[in-house]
PDB file of N, CA and C in Angstrom:
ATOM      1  N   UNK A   1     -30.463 -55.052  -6.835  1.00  0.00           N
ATOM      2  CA  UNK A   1     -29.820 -55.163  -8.130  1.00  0.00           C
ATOM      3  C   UNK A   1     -30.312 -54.022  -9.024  1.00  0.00           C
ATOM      4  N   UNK A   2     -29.704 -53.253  -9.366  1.00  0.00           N
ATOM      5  CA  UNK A   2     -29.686 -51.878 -10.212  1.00  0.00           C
ATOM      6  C   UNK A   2     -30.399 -52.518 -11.758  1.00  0.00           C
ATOM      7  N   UNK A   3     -31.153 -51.791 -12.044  1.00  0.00           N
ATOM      8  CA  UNK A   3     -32.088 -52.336 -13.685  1.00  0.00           C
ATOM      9  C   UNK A   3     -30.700 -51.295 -14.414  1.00  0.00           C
ATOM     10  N   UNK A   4     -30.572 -52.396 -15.685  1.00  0.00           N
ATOM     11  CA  UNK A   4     -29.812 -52.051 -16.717  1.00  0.00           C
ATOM     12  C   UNK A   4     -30.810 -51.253 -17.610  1.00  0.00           C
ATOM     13  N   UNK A   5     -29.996 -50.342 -18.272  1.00  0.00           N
ATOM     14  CA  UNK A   5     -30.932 -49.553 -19.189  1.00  0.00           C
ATOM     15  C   UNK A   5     -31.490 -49.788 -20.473  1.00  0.00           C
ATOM     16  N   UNK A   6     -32.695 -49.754 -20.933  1.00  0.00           N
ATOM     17  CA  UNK A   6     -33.167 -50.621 -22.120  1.00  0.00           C
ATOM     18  C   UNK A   6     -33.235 -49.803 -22.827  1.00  0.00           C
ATOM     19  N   UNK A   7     -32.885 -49.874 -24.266  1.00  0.00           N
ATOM     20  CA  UNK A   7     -33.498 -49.250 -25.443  1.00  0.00           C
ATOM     21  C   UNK A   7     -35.244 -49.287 -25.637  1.00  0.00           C
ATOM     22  N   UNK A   8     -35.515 -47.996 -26.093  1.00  0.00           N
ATOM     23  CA  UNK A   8     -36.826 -47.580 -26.574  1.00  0.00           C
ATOM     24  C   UNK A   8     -37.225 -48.637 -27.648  1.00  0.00           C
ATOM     25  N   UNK A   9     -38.589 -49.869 -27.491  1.00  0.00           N
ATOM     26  CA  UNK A   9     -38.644 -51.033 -28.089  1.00  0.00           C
ATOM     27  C   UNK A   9     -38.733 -49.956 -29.732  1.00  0.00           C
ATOM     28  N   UNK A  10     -39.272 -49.099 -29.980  1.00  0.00           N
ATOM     29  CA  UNK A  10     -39.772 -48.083 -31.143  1.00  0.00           C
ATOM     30  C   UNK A  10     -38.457 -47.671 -31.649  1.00  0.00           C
ATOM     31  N   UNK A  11     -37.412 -47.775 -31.230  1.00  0.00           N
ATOM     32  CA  UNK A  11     -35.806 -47.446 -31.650  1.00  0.00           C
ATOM     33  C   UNK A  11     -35.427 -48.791 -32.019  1.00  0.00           C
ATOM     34  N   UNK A  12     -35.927 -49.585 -31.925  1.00  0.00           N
ATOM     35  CA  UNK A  12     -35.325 -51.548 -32.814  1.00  0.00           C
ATOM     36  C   UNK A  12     -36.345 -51.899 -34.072  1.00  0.00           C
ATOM     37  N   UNK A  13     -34.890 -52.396 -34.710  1.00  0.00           N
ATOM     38  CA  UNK A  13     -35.520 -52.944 -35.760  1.00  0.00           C
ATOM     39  C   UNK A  13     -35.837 -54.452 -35.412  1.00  0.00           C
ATOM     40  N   UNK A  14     -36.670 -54.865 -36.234  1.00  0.00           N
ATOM     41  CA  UNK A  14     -37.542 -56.157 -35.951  1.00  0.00           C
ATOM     42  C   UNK A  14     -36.323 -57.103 -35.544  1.00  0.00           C
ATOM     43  N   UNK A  15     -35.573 -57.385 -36.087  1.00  0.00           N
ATOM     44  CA  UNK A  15     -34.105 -58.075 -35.920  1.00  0.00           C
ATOM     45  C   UNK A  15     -34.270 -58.028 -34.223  1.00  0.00           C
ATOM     46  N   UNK A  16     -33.841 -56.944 -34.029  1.00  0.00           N
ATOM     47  CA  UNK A  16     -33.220 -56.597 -32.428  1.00  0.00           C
ATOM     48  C   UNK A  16     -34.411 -56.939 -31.463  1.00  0.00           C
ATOM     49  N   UNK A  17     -35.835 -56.296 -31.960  1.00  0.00           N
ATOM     50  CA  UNK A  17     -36.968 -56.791 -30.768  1.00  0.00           C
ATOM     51  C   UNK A  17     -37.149 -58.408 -30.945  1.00  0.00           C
ATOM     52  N   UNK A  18     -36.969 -59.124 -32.386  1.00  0.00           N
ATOM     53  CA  UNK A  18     -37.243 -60.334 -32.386  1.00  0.00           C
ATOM     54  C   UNK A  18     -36.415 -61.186 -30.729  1.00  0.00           C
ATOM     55  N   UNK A  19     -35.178 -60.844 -31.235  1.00  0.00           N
ATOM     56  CA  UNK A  19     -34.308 -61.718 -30.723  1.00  0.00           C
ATOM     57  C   UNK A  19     -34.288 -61.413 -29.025  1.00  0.00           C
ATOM     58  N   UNK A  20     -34.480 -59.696 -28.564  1.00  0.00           N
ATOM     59  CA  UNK A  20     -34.096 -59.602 -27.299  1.00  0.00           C
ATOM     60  C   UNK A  20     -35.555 -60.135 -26.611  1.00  0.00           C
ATOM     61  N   UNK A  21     -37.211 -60.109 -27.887  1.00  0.00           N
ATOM     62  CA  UNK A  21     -37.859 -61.072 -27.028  1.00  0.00           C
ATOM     63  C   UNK A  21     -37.677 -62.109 -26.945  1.00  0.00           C
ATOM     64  N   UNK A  22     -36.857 -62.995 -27.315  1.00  0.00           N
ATOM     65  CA  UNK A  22     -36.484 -64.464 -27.082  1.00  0.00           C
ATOM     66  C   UNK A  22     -35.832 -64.362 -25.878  1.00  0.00           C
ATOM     67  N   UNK A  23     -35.135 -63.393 -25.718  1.00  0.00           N
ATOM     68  CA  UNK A  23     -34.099 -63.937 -24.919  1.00  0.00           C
ATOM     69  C   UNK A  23     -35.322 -63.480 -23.454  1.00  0.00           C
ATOM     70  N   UNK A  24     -36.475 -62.298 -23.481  1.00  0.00           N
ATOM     71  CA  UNK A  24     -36.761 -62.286 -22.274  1.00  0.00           C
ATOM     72  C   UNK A  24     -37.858 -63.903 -22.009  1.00  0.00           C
ATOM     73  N   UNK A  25     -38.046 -63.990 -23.062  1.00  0.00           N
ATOM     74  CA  UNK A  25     -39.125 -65.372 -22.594  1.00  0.00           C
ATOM     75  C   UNK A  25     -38.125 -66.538 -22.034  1.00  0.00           C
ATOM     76  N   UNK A  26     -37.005 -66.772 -22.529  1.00  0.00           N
ATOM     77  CA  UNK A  26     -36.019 -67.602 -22.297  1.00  0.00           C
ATOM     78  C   UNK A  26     -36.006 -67.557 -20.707  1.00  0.00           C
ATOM     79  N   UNK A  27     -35.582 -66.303 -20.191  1.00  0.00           N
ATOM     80  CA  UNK A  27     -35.686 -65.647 -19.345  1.00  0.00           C
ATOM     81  C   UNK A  27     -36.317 -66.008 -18.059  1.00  0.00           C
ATOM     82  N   UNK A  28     -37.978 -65.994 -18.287  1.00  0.00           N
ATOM     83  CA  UNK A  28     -38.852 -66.265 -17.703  1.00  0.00           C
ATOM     84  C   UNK A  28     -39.284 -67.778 -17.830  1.00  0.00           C
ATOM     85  N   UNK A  29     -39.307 -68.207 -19.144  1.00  0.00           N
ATOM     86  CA  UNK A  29     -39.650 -69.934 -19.235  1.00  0.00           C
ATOM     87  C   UNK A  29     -37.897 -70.290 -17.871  1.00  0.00           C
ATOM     88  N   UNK A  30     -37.271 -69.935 -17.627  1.00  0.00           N
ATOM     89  CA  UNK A  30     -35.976 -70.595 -16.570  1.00  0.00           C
ATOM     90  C   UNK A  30     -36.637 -70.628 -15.189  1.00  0.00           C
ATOM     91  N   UNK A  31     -37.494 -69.666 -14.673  1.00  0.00           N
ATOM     92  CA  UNK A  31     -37.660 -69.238 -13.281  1.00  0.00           C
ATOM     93  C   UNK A  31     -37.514 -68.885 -12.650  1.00  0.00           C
ATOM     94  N   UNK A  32     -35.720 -68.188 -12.544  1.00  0.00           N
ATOM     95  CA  UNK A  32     -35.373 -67.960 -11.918  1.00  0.00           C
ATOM     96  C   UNK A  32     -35.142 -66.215 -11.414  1.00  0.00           C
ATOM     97  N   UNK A  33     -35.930 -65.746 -12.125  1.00  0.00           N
ATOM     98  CA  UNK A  33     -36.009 -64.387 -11.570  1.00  0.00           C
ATOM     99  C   UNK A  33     -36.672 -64.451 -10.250  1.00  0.00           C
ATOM    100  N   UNK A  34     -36.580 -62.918  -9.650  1.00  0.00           N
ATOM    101  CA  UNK A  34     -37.810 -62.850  -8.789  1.00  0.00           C
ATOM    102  C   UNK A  34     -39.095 -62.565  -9.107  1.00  0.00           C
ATOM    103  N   UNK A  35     -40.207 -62.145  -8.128  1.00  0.00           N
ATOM    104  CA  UNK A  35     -41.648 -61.971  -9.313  1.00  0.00           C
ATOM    105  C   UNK A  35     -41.163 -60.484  -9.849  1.00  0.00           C
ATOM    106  N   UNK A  36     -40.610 -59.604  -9.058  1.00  0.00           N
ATOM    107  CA  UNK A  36     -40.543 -58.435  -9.300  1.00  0.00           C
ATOM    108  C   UNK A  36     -39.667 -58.481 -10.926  1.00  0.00           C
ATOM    109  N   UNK A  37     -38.893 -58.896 -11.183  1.00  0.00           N
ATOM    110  CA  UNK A  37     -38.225 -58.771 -12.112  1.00  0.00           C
ATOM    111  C   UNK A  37     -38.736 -59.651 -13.260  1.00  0.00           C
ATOM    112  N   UNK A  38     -39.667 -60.928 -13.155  1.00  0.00           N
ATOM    113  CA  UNK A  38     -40.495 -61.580 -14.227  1.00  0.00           C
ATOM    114  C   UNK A  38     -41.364 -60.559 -14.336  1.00  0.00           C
ATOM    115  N   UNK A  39     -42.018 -59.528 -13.529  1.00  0.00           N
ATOM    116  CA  UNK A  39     -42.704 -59.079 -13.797  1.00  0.00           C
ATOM    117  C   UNK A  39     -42.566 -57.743 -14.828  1.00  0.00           C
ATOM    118  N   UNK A  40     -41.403 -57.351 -14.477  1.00  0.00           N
ATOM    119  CA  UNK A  40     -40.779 -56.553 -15.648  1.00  0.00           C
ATOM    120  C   UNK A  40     -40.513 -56.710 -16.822  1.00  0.00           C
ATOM    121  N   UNK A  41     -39.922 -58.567 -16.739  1.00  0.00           N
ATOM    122  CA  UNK A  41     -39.326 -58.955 -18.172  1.00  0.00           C
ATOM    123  C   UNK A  41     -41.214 -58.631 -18.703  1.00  0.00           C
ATOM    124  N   UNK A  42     -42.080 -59.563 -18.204  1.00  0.00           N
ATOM    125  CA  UNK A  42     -42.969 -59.526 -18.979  1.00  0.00           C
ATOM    126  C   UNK A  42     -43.504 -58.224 -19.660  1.00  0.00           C
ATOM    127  N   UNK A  43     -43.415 -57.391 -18.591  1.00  0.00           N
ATOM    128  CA  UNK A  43     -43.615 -55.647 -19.502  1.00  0.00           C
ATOM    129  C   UNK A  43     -43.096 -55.652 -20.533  1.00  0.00           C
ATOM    130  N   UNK A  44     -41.680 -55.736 -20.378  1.00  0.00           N
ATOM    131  CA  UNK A  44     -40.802 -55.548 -21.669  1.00  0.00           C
ATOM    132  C   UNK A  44     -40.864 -56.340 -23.111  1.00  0.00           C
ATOM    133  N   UNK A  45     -41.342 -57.646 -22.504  1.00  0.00           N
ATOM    134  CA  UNK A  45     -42.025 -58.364 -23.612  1.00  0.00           C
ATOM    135  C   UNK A  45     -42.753 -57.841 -24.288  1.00  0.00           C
ATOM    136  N   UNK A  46     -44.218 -57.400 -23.787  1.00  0.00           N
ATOM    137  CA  UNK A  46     -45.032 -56.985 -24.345  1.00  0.00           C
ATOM    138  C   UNK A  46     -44.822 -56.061 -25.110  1.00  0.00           C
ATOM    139  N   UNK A  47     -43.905 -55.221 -24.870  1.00  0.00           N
ATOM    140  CA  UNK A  47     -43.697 -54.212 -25.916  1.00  0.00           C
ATOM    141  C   UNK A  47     -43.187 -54.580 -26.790  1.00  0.00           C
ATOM    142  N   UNK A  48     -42.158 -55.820 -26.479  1.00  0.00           N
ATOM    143  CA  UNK A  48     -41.055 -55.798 -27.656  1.00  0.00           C
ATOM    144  C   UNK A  48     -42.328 -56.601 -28.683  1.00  0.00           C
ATOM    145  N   UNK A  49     -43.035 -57.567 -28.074  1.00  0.00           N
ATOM    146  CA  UNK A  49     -44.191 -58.432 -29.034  1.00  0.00           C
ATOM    147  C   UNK A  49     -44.880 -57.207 -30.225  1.00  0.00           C
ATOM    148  N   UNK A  50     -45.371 -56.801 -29.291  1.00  0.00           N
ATOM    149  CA  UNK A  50     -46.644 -55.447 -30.208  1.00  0.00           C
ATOM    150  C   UNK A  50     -45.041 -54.789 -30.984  1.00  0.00           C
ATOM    151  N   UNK A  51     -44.002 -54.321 -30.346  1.00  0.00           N
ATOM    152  CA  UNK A  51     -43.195 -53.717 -32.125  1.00  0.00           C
ATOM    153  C   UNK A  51     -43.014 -54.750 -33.099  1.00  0.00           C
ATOM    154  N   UNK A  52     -42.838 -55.969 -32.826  1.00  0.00           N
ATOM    155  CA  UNK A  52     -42.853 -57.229 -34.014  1.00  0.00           C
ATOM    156  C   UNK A  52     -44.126 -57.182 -34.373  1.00  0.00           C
ATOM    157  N   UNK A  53     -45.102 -57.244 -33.967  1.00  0.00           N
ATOM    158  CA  UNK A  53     -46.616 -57.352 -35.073  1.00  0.00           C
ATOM    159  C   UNK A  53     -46.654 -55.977 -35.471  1.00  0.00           C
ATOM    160  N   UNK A  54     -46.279 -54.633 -35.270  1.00  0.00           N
ATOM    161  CA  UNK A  54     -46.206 -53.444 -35.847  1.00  0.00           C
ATOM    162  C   UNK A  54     -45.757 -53.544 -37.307  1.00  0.00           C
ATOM    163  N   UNK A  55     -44.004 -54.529 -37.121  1.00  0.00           N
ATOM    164  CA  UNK A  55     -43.183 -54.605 -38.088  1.00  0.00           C
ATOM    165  C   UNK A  55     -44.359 -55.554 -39.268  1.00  0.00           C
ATOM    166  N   UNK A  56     -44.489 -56.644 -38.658  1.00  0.00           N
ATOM    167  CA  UNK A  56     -45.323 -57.732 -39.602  1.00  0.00           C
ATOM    168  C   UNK A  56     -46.581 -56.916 -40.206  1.00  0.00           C
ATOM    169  N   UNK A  57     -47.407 -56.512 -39.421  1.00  0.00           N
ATOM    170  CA  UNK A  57     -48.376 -56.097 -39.882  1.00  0.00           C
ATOM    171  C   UNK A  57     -47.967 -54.708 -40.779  1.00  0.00           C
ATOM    172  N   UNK A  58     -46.734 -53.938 -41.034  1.00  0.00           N
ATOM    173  CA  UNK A  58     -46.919 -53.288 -41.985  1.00  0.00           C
ATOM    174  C   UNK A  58     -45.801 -53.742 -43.131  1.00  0.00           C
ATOM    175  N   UNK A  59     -45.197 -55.210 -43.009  1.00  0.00           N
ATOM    176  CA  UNK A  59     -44.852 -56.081 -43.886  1.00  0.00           C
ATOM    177  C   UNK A  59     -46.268 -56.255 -44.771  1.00  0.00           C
ATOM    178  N   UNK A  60     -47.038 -57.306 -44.237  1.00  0.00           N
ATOM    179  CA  UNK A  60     -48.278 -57.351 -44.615  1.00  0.00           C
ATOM    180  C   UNK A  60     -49.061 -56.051 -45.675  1.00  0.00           C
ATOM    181  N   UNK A  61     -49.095 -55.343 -45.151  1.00  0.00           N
ATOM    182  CA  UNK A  61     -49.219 -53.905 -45.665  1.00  0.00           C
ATOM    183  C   UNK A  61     -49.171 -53.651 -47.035  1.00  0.00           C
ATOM    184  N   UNK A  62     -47.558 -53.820 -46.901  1.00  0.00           N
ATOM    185  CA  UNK A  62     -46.945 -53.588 -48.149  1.00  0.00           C
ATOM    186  C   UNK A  62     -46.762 -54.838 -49.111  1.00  0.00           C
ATOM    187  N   UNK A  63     -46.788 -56.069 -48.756  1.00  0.00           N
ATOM    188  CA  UNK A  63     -47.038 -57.013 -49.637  1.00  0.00           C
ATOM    189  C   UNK A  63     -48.277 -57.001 -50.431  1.00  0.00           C
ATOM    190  N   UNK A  64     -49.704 -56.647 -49.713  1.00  0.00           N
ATOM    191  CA  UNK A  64     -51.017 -56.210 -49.583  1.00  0.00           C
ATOM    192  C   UNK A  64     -51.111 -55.584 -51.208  1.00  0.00           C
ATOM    193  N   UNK A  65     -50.348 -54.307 -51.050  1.00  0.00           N
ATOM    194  CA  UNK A  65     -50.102 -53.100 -52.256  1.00  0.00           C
ATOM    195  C   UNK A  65     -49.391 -53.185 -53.195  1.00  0.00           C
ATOM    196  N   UNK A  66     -47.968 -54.062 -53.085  1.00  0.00           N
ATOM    197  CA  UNK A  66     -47.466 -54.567 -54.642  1.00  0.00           C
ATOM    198  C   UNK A  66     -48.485 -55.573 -55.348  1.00  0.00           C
ATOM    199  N   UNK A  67     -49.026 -56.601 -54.552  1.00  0.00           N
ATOM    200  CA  UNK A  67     -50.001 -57.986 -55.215  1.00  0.00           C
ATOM    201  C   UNK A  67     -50.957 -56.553 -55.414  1.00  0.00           C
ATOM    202  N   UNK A  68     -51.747 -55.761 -55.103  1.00  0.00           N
ATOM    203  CA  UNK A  68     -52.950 -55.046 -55.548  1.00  0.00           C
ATOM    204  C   UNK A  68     -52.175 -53.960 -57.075  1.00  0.00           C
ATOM    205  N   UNK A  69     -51.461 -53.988 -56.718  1.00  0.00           N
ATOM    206  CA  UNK A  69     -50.665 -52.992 -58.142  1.00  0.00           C
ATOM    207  C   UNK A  69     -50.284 -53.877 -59.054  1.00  0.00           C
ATOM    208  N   UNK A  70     -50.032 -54.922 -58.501  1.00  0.00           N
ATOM    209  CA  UNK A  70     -48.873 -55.913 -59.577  1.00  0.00           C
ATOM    210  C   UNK A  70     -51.110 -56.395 -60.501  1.00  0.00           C
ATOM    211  N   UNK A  71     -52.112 -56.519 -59.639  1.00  0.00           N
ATOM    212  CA  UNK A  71     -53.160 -57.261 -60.015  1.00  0.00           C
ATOM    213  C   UNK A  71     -54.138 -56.486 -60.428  1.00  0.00           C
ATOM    214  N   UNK A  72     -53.791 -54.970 -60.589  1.00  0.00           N
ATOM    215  CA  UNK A  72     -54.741 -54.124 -61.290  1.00  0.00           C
ATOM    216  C   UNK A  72     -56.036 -53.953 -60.057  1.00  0.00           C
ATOM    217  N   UNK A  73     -56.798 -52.967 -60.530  1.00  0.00           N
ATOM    218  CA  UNK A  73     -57.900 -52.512 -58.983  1.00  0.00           C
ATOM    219  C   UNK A  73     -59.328 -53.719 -59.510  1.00  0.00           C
ATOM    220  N   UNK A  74     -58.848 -54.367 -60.233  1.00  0.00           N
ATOM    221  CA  UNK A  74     -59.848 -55.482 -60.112  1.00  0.00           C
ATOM    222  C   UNK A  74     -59.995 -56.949 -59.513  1.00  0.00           C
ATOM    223  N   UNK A  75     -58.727 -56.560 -59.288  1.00  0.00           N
ATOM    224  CA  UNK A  75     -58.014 -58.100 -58.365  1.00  0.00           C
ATOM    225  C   UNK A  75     -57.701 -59.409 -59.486  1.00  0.00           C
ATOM    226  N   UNK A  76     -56.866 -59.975 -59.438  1.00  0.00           N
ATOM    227  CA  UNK A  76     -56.890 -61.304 -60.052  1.00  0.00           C
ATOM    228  C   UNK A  76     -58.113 -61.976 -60.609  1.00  0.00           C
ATOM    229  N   UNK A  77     -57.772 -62.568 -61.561  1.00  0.00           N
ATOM    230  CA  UNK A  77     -59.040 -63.288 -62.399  1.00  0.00           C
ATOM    231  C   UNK A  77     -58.721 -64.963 -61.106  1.00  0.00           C
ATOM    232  N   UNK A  78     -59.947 -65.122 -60.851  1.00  0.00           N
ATOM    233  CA  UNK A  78     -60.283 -66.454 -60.020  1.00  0.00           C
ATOM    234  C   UNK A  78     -60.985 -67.393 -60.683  1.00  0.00           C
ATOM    235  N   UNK A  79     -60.904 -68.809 -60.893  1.00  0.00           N
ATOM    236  CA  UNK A  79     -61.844 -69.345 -61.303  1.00  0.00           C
ATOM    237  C   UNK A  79     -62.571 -69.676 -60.079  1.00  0.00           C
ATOM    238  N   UNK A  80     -64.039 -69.615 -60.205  1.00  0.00           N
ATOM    239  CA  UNK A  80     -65.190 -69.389 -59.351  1.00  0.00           C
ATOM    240  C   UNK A  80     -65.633 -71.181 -58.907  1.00  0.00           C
ATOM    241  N   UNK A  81     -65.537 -71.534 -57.813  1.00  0.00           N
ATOM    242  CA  UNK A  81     -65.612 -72.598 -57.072  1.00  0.00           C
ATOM    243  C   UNK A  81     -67.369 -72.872 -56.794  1.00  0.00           C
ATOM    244  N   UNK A  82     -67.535 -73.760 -57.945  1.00  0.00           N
ATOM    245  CA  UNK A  82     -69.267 -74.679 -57.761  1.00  0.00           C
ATOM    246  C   UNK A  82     -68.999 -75.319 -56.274  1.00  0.00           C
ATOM    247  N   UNK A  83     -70.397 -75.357 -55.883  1.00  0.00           N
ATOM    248  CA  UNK A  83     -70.714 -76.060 -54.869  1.00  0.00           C
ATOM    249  C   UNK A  83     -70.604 -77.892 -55.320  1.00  0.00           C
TER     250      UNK A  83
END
């Protein structure tokens, strides 16, 4: 069976790696591949996983830097928690 050609996981937006990793776990949670080809989906997983925490983690990022701008370089006033 001829491998279909995949997009570069670094060419998708979070949208597209979210969903086409669903569909490879889907994939593999069925069974019915061979190992050779679970063993691929799982490659492909992995990549598509690490570009979603790429995306999140520089979500994160940038949420990080409006709350630090929106809170001045002293951070939010906290009230301080007694033992």
């Amino acid at each position: 069976m001829p491998k279909t050609p995949t997009i570069d996981p670094a060419e998708l937006t979070f949208e597209q790696a979210r969903d086409e990793l669903t569909a490879v776990v889907d994939r593999l949670q069925r069974g019915t591949e061979s190992l050779q080809e679970s063993l691929d989906l799982w490659e492909r997983g992995e990549l598509l996983a690490k570009r979603c925490e790429d995306f999140l983690a520089a979500a994160r990022e940038r949420i990080a830097q409006v709350v630090a701008a929106q809170n001045g370089p002293a951070g939010p006033e906290s009230p301080t928690k007694s033992a």
